[in-house]
C-alpha atoms as a PDB file:
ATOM      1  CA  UNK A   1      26.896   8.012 -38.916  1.00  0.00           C
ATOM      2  CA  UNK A   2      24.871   4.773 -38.544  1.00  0.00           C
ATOM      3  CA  UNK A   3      26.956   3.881 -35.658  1.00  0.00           C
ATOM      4  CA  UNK A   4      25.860   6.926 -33.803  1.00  0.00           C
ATOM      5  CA  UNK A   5      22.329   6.503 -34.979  1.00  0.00           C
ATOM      6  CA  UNK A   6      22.103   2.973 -33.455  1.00  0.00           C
ATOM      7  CA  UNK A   7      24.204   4.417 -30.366  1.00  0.00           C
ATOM      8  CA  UNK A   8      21.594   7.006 -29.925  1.00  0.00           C
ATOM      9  CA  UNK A   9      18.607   4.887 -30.092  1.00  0.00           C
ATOM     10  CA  UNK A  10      20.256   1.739 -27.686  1.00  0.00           C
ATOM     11  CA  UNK A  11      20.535   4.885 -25.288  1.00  0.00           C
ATOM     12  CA  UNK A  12      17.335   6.031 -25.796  1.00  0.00           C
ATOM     13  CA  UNK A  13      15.387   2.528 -25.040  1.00  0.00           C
ATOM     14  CA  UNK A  14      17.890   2.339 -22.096  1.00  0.00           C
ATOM     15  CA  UNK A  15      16.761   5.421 -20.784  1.00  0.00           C
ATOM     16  CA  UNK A  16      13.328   4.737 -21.173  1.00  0.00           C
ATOM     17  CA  UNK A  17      13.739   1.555 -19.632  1.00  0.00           C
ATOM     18  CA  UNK A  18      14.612   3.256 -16.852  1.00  0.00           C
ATOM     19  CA  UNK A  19      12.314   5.231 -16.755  1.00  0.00           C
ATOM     20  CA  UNK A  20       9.746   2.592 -16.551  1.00  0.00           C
ATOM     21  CA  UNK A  21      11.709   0.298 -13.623  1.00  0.00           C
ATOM     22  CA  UNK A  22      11.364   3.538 -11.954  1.00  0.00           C
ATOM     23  CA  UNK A  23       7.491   3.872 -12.287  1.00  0.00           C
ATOM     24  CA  UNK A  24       7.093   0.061 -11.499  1.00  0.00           C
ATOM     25  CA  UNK A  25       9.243   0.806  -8.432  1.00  0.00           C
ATOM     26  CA  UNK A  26       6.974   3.731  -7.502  1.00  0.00           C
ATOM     27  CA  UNK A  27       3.680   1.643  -8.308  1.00  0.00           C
ATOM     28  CA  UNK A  28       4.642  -1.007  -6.031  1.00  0.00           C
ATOM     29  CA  UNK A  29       5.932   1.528  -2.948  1.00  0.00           C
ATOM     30  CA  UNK A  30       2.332   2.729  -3.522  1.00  0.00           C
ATOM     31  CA  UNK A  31       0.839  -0.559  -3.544  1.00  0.00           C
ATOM     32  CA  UNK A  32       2.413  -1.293  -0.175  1.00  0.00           C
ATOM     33  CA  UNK A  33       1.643   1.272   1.845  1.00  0.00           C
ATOM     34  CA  UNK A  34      -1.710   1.004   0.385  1.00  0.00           C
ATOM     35  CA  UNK A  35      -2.136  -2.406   1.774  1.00  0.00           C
ATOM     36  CA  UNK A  36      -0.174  -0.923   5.252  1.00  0.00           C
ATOM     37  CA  UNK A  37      -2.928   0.998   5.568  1.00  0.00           C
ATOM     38  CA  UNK A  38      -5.691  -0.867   4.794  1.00  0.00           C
ATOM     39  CA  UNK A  39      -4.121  -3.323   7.679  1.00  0.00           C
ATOM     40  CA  UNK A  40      -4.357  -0.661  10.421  1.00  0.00           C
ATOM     41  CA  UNK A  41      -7.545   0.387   9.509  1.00  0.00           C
ATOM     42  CA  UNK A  42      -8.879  -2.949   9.905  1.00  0.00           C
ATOM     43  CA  UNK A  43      -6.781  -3.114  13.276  1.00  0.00           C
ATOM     44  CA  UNK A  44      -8.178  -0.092  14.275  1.00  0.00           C
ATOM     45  CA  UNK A  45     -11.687  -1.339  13.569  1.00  0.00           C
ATOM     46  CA  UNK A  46     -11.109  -4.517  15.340  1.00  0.00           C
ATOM     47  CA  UNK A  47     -10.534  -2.815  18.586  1.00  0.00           C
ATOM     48  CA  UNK A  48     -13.424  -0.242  18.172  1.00  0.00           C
ATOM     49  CA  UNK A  49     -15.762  -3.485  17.838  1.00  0.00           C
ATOM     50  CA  UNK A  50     -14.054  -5.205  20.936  1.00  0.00           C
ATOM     51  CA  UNK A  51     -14.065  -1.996  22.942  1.00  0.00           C
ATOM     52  CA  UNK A  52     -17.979  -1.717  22.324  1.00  0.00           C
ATOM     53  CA  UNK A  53     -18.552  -5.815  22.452  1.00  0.00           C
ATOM     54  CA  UNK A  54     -16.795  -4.986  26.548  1.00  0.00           C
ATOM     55  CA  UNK A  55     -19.362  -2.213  26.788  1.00  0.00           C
ATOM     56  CA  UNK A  56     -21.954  -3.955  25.919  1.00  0.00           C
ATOM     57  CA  UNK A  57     -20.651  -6.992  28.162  1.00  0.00           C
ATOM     58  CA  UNK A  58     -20.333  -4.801  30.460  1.00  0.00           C
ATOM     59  CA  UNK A  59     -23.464  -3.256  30.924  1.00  0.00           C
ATOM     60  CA  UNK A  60     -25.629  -6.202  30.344  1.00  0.00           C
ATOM     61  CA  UNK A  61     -23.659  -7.842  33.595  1.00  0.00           C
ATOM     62  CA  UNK A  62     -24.850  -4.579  35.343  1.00  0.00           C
ATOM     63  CA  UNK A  63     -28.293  -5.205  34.130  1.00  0.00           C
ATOM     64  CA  UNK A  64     -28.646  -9.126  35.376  1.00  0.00           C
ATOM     65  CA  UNK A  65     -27.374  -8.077  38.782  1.00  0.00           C
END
């Protein structure tokens, strides 16, 4: 009876072991696209402030001549 009280709590803290490599798994998929996106943002704001930096280039060559 002890035996299957000790084989029923090893499986239990296996389980929840599990359980919890699971979450950690999840946490750090989250973590990474997180940061994926935070990248592209940052791309995409890189461009928008060279695409107006040209404009402005642009125009103020326009201007001189």
């Amino acid at each position: 009876n002890s035996d299957e009280m000790r084989r029923r709590e090893r499986q239990s803290r296996e389980l929840e072991n599990q359980n919890l490599e699971t979450q950690r798994k999840r946490m750090e998929e989250e973590k990474l696209k997180e940061q994926e996106l935070s990248k592209l943002e940052r791309k995409k704001d890189d461009k928008a402030i060279s695409d107006a930096r040209a404009r402005y280039l642009s125009r103020k060559k326009k201007n001189n001549n």
